[in-house]
Protein backbone atom coordinates (compact mmCIF):
# COMPACT_ATOMS: atom_id res chain seq x y z
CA UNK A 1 -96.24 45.36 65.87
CA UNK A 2 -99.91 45.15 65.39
CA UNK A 3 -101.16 42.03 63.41
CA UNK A 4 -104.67 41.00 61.89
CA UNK A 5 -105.55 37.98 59.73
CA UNK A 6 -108.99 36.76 58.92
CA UNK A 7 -109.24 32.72 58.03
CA UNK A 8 -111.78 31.92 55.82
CA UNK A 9 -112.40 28.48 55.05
CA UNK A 10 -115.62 25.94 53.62
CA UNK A 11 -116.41 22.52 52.37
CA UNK A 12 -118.84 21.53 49.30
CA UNK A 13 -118.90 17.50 49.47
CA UNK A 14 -115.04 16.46 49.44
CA UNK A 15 -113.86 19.58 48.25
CA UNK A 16 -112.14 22.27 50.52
CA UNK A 17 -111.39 25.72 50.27
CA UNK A 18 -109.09 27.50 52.66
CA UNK A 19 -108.07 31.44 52.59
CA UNK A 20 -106.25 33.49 55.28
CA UNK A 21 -105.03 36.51 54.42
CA UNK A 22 -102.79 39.00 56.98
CA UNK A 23 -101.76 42.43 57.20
CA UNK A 24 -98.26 42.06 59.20
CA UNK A 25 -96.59 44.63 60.08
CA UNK A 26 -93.32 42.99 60.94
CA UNK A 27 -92.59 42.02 57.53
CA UNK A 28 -90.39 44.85 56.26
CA UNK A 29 -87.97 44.09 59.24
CA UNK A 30 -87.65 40.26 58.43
CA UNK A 31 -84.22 39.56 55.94
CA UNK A 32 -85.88 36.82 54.92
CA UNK A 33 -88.94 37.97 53.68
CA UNK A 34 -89.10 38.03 49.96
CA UNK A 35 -91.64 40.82 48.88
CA UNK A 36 -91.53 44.46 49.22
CA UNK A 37 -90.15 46.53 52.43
CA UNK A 38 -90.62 50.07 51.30
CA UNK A 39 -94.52 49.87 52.54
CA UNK A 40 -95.48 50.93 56.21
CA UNK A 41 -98.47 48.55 55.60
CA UNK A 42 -97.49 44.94 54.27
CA UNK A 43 -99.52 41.66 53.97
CA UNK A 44 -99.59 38.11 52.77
CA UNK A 45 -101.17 35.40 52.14
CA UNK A 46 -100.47 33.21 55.32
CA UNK A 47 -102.50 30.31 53.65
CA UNK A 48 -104.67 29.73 50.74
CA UNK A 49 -105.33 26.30 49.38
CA UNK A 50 -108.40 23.85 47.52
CA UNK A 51 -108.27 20.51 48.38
CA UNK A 52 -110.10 17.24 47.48
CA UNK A 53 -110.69 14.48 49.38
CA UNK A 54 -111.52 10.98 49.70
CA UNK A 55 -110.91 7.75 51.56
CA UNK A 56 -108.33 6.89 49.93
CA UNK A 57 -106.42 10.10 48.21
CA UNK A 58 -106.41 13.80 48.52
CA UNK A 59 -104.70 16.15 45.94
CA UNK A 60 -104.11 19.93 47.19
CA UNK A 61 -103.68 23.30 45.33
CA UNK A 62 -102.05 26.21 47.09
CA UNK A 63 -99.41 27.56 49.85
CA UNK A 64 -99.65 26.56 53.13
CA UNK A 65 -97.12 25.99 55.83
CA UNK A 66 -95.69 22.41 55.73
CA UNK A 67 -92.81 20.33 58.16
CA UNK A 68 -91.43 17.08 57.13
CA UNK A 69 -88.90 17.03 60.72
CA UNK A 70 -89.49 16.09 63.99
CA UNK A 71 -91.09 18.62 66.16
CA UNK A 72 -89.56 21.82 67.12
CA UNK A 73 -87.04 21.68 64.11
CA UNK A 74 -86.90 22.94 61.10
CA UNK A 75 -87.01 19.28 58.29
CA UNK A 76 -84.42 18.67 56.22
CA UNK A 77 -85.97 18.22 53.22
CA UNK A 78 -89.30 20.33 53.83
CA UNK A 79 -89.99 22.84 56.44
CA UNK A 80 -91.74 26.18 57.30
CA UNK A 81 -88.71 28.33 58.05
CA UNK A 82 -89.56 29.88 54.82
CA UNK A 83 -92.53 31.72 53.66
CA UNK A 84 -95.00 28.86 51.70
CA UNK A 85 -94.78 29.34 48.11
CA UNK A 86 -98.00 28.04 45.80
CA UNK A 87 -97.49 24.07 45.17
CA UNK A 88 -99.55 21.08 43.65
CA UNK A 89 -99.35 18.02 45.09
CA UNK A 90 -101.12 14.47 46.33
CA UNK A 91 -101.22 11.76 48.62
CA UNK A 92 -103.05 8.41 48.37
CA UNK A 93 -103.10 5.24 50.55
CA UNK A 94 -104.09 4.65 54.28
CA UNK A 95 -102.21 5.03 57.62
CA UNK A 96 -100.34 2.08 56.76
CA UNK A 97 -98.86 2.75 53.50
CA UNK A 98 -99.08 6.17 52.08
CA UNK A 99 -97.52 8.09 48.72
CA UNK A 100 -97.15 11.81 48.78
CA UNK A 101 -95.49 13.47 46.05
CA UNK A 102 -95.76 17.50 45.34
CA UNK A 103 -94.52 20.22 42.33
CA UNK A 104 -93.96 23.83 42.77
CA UNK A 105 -92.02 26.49 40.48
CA UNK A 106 -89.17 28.51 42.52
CA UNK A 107 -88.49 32.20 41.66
CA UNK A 108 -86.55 32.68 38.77
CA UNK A 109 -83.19 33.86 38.92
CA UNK A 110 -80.81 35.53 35.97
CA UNK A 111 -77.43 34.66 35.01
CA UNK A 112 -74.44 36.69 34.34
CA UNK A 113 -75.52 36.61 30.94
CA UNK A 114 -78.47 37.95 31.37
CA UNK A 115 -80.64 34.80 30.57
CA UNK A 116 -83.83 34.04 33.04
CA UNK A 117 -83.06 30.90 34.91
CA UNK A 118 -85.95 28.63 35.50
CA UNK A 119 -86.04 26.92 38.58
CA UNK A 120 -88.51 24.22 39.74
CA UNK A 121 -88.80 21.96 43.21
CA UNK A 122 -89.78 18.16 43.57
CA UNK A 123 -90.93 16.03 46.78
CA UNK A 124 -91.73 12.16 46.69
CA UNK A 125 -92.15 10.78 49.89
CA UNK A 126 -93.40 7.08 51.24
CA UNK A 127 -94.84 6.08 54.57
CA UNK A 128 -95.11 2.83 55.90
CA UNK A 129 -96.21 1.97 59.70
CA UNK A 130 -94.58 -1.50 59.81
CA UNK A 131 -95.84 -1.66 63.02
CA UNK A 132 -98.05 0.02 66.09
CA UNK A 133 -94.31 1.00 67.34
CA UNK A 134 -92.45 1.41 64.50
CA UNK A 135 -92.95 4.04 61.41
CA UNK A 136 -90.47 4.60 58.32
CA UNK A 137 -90.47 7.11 55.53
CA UNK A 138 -88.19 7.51 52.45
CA UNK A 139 -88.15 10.51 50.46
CA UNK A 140 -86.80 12.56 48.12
CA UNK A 141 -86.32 16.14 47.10
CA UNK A 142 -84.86 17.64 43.80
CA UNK A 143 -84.25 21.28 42.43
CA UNK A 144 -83.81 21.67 38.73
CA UNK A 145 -82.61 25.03 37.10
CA UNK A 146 -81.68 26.08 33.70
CA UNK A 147 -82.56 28.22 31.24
CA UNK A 148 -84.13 25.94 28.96
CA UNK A 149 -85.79 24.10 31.91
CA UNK A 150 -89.51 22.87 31.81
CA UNK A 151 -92.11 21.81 34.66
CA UNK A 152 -90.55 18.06 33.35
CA UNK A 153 -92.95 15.74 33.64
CA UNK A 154 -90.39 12.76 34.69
CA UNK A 155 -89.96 14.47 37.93
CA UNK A 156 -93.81 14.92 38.82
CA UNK A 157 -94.26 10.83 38.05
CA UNK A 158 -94.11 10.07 41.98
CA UNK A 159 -93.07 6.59 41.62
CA UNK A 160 -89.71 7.56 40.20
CA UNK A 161 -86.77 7.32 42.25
CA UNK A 162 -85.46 10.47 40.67
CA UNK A 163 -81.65 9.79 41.50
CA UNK A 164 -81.29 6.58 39.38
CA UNK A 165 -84.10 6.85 37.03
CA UNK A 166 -83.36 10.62 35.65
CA UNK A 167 -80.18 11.51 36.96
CA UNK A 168 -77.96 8.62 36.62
CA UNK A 169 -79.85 7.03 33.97
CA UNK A 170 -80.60 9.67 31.69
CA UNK A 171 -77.68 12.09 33.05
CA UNK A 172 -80.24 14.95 33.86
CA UNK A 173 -78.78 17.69 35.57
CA UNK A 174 -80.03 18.30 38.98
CA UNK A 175 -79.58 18.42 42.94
CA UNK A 176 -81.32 15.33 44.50
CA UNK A 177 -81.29 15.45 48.10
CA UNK A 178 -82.11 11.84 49.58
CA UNK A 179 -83.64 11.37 53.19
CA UNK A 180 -84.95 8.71 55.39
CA UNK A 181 -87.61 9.11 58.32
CA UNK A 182 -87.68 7.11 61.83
CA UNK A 183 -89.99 7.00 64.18
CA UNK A 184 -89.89 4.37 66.78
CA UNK A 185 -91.69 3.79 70.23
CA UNK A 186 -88.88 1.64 72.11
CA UNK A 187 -91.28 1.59 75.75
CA UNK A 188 -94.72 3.36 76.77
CA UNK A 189 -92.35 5.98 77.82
CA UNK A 190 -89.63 6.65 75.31
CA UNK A 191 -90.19 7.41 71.70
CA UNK A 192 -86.92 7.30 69.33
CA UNK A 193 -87.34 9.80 65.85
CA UNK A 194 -84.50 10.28 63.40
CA UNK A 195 -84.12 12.38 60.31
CA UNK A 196 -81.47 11.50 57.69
CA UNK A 197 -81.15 13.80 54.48
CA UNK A 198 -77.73 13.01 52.41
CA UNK A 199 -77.18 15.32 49.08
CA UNK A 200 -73.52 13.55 48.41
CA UNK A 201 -71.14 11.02 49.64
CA UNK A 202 -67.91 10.80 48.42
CA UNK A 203 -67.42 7.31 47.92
CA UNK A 204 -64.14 7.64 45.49
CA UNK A 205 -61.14 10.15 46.12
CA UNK A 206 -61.93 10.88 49.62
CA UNK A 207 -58.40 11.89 50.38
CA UNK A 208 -57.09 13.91 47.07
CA UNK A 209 -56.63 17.55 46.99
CA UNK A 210 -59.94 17.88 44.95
CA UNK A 211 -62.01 15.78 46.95
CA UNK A 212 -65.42 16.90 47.94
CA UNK A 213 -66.79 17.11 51.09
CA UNK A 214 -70.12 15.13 52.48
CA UNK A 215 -72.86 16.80 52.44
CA UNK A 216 -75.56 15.67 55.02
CA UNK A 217 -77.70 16.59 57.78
CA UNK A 218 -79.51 14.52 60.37
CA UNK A 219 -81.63 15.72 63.06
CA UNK A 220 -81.85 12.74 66.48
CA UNK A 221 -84.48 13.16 69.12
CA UNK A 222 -85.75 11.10 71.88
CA UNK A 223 -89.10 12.61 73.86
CA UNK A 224 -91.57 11.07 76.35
CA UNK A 225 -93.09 11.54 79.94
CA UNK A 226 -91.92 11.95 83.59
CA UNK A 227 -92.99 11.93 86.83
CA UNK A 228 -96.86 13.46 86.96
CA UNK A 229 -97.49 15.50 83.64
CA UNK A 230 -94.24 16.52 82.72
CA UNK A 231 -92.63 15.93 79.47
CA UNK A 232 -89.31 15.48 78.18
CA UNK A 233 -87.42 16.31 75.10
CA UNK A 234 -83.73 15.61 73.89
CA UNK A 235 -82.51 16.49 70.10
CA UNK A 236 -79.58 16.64 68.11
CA UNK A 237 -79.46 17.52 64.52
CA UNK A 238 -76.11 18.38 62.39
CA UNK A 239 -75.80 19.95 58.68
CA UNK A 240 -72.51 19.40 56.83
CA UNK A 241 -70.30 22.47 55.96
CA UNK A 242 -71.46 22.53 52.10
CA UNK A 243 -75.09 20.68 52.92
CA UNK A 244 -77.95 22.16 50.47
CA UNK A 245 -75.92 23.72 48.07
CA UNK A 246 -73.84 22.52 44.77
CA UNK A 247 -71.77 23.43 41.94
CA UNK A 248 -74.41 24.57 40.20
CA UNK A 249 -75.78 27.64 42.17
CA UNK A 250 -78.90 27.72 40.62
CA UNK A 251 -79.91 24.34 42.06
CA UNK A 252 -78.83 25.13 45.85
CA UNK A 253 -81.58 23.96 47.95
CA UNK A 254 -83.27 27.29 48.54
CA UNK A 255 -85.63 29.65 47.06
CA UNK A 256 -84.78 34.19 47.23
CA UNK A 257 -82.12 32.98 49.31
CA UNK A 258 -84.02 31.17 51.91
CA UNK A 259 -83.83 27.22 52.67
CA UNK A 260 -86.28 25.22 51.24
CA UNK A 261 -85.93 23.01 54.14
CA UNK A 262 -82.79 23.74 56.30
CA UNK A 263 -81.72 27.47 55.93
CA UNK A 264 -78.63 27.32 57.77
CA UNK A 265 -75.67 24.83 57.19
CA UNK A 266 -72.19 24.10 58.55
CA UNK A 267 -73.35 23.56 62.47
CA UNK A 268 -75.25 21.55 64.90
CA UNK A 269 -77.63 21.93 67.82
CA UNK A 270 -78.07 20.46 70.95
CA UNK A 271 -81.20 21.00 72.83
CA UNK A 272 -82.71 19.59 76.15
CA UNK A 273 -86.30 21.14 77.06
CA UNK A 274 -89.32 20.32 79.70
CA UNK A 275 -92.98 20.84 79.30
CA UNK A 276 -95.51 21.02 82.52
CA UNK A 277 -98.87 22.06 82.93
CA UNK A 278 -99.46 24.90 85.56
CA UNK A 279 -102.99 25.35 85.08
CA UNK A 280 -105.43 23.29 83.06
CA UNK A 281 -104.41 26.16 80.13
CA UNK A 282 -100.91 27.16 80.50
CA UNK A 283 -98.31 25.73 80.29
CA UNK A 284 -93.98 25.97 81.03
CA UNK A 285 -91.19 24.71 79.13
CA UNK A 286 -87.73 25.98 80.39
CA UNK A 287 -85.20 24.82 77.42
CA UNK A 288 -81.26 24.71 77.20
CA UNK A 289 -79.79 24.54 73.46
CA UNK A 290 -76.13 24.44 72.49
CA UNK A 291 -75.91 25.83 68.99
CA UNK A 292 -72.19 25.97 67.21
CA UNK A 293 -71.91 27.94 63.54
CA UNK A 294 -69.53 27.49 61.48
CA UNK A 295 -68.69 30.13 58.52
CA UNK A 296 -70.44 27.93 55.86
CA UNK A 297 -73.62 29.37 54.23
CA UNK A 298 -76.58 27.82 51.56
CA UNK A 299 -76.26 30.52 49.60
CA UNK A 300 -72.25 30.66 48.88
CA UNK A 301 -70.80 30.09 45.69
CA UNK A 302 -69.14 26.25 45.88
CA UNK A 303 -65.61 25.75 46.62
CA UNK A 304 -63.74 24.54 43.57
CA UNK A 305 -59.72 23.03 43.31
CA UNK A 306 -57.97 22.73 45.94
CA UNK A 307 -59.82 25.02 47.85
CA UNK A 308 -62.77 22.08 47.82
CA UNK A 309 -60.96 19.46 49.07
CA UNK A 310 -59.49 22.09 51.87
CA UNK A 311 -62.98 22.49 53.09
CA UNK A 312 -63.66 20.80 56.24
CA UNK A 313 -66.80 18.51 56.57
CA UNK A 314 -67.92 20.18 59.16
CA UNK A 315 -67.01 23.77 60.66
CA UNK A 316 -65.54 26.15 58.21
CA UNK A 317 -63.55 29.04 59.78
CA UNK A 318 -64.14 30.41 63.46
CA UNK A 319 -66.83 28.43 65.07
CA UNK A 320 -69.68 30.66 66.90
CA UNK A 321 -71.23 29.22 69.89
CA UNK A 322 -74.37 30.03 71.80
CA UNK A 323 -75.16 28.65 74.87
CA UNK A 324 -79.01 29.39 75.46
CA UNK A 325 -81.08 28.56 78.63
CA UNK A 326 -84.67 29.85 78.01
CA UNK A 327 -88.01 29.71 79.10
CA UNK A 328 -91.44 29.66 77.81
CA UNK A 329 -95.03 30.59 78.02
CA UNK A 330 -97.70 29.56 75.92
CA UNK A 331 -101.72 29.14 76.87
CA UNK A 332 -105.24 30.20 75.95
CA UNK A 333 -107.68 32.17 78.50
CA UNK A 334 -111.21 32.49 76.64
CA UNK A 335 -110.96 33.97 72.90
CA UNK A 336 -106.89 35.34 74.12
CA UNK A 337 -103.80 33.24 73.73
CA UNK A 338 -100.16 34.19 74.54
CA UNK A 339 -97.11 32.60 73.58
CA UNK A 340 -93.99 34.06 74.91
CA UNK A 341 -90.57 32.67 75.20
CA UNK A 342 -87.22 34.52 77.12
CA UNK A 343 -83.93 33.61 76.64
CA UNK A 344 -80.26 34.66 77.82
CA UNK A 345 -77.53 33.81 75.54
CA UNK A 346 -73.90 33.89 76.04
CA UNK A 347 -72.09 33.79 72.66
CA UNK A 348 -68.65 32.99 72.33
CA UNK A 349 -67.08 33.86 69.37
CA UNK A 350 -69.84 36.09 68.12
CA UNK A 351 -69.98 37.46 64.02
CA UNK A 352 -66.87 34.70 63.51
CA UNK A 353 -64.39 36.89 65.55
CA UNK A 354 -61.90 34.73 67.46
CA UNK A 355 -62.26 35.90 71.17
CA UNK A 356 -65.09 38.54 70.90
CA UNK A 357 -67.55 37.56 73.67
CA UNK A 358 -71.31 38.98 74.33
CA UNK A 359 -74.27 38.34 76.40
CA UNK A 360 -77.53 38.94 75.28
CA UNK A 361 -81.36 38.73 76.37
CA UNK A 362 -83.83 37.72 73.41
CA UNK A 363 -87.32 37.28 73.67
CA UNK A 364 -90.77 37.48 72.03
CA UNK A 365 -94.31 37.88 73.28
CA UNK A 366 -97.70 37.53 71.23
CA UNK A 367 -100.81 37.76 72.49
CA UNK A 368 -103.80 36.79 70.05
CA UNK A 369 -106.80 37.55 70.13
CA UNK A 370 -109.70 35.50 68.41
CA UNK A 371 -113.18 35.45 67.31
CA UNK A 372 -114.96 33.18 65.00
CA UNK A 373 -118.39 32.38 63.35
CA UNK A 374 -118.96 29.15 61.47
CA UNK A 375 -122.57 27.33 59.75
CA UNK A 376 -124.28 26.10 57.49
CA UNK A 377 -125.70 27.71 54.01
């Protein structure tokens, strides 16, 4: 599936301006790509942004792709699983304290009534490097929907804790999801991260028939060197069986039935990979991942009664598992780069059918190739 972008980008003074458009071909066999699939020609705009910055602050104006989670996983409560949507946004401060907050409007949805749903997204996020080993970040995402809803300017204030100030103090409606970010060299050769996003915690009736669930996710990962120039990487992350979703559908935690940050709940991962140089420009990383799925999905209606509080935590239904052991390719030779990865997987369990077992080779090559021109005018 043939592929062409062309990245345009300059700088006047402070001020940036970034543009790369793509014709991608692959498009109209993605399920989660949000735009038409009746073309045999289809593009997007992979990124396109105007920026402005200083010493001190930078404020941004566009789509591009953005990760709040530890490498190689998808963040909690930000991530680029999705395609990037157009967003506003800021950050201000130095390495050792920094504010970020950002605004975007979601697609709109309508109702069974037949009203147009507004929908709108929130991020606030702080940074603080309390010391050369030891980095912490609180944040906080909301979704608002409704058909009276406006671009509310309470949420965009990004020194608002949004759960107390707006939704417990003034009752607003909305789905706050709440997250904490560690980061945390314990010895010049381990490095600690964590990733903690909580939506609910049932702190009262946590054993009645109408009880509801936790809803969490947390990603754990611990990376660093061995022997020579080989790296190491170990992570864990888990999503609750009703994480990113509430009983308000129109404020689930995705966008045209994508996640906003996680797009997959009710499992956990488990995945040990190495990294090794075997030329100054290639390099190897065989990988082994343990993924179990449960039945749960972002974009299902909530469980109400009884049937709520018969909802387990974690794992809903049949539980499918795939055991994974991989490897891949990835390097640059002159103005052509390759990345390639090839994986078998035996799934037990597979589509949620007790006892129906397959075996499976995936993979995925793409070769690049890349030309540029840059100066002054």
């Amino acid at each position: 599936r043939p592929y062409l972008d062309l990245g345009l980008g300059a700088t006047f003074g402070n001020i940036v301006l970034v543009s790369r458009p793509a014709i991608e071909t692959r498009l109209v066999k993605d399920p989660d790509w949000p735009g038409r699939k009746d073309l045999k020609v289809t593009g997007r705009q992979v990124e396109g942004y105007i920026s402005a910055q200083f010493k001190y602050a930078r404020f941004y104006y566009g789509e591009m792709d953005q990760n709040s989670g530890p490498v190689g996983l998808p963040g909690i409560g930000l991530s680029d699983y999705g395609y990037p949507h157009p967003r506003i946004g800021f950050e201000v401060g130095t390495d050792r304290l920094r504010l970020s907050a950002q605004a975007s409007s979601l697609a709109d949805q309508v109702d069974t009534a037949g009203q147009t749903i507004h929908r709108y997204f929130f991020a606030h996020r702080l940074d603080a490097r309390l010391s050369q080993r030891f980095h912490l970040g609180l944040w906080e995402t909301v979704v608002l929907g409704g058909p009276g809803r406006s671009f509310d300017a309470r949420y965009r204030n990004p020194v608002t804790l949004i759960l107390l100030a707006n939704e417990y103090g003034l009752s607003d409606r909305g789905n706050v999801l709440l997250g904490l970010d560690v980061r945390w060299r314990v010895a010049e050769r381990i490095t600690l991260l964590g990733q903690f996003g909580l939506d609910d915690f049932q702190y009262q009736n946590r054993s009645g028939p109408t009880r509801t669930p936790d809803r969490y996710a947390f990603t754990l990962m611990a990376t660093g060197p061995l022997a020579g120039q080989v790296a190491w990487r170990a992570a864990y992350t888990q999503a609750s069986s009703l994480a990113f979703r509430t009983t308000d559908p129109v404020e689930n935690l995705i966008d045209q039935g994508v996640g906003l940050g996680r797009s997959f709940a009710d499992n956990d991962q488990l995945t040990l990979n190495v990294t090794t140089p075997v030329t100054p420009r290639w390099l190897i990383s065989p990988e082994f991942t343990l993924l179990r799925q449960g039945e749960g999905r972002i974009g299902d209606p909530f469980p109400s009664g009884t049937a709520r509080g018969d909802t387990p935590t974690l794992f809903i239904g049949t539980v499918e598992r795939t055991w994974r052991a991989a490897l891949g390719l990835s390097g640059r030779q002159g103005p052509l780069s390759i990345q390639a990865n090839a994986g078998l997987h035996y799934i037990q369990n597979q589509f949620h059918i007790d006892g129906r077992n397959r075996t499976r080779f995936v993979g995925r090559i793409q070769a690049t190739l890349g030309i540029g021109r840059g100066g002054r005018l």
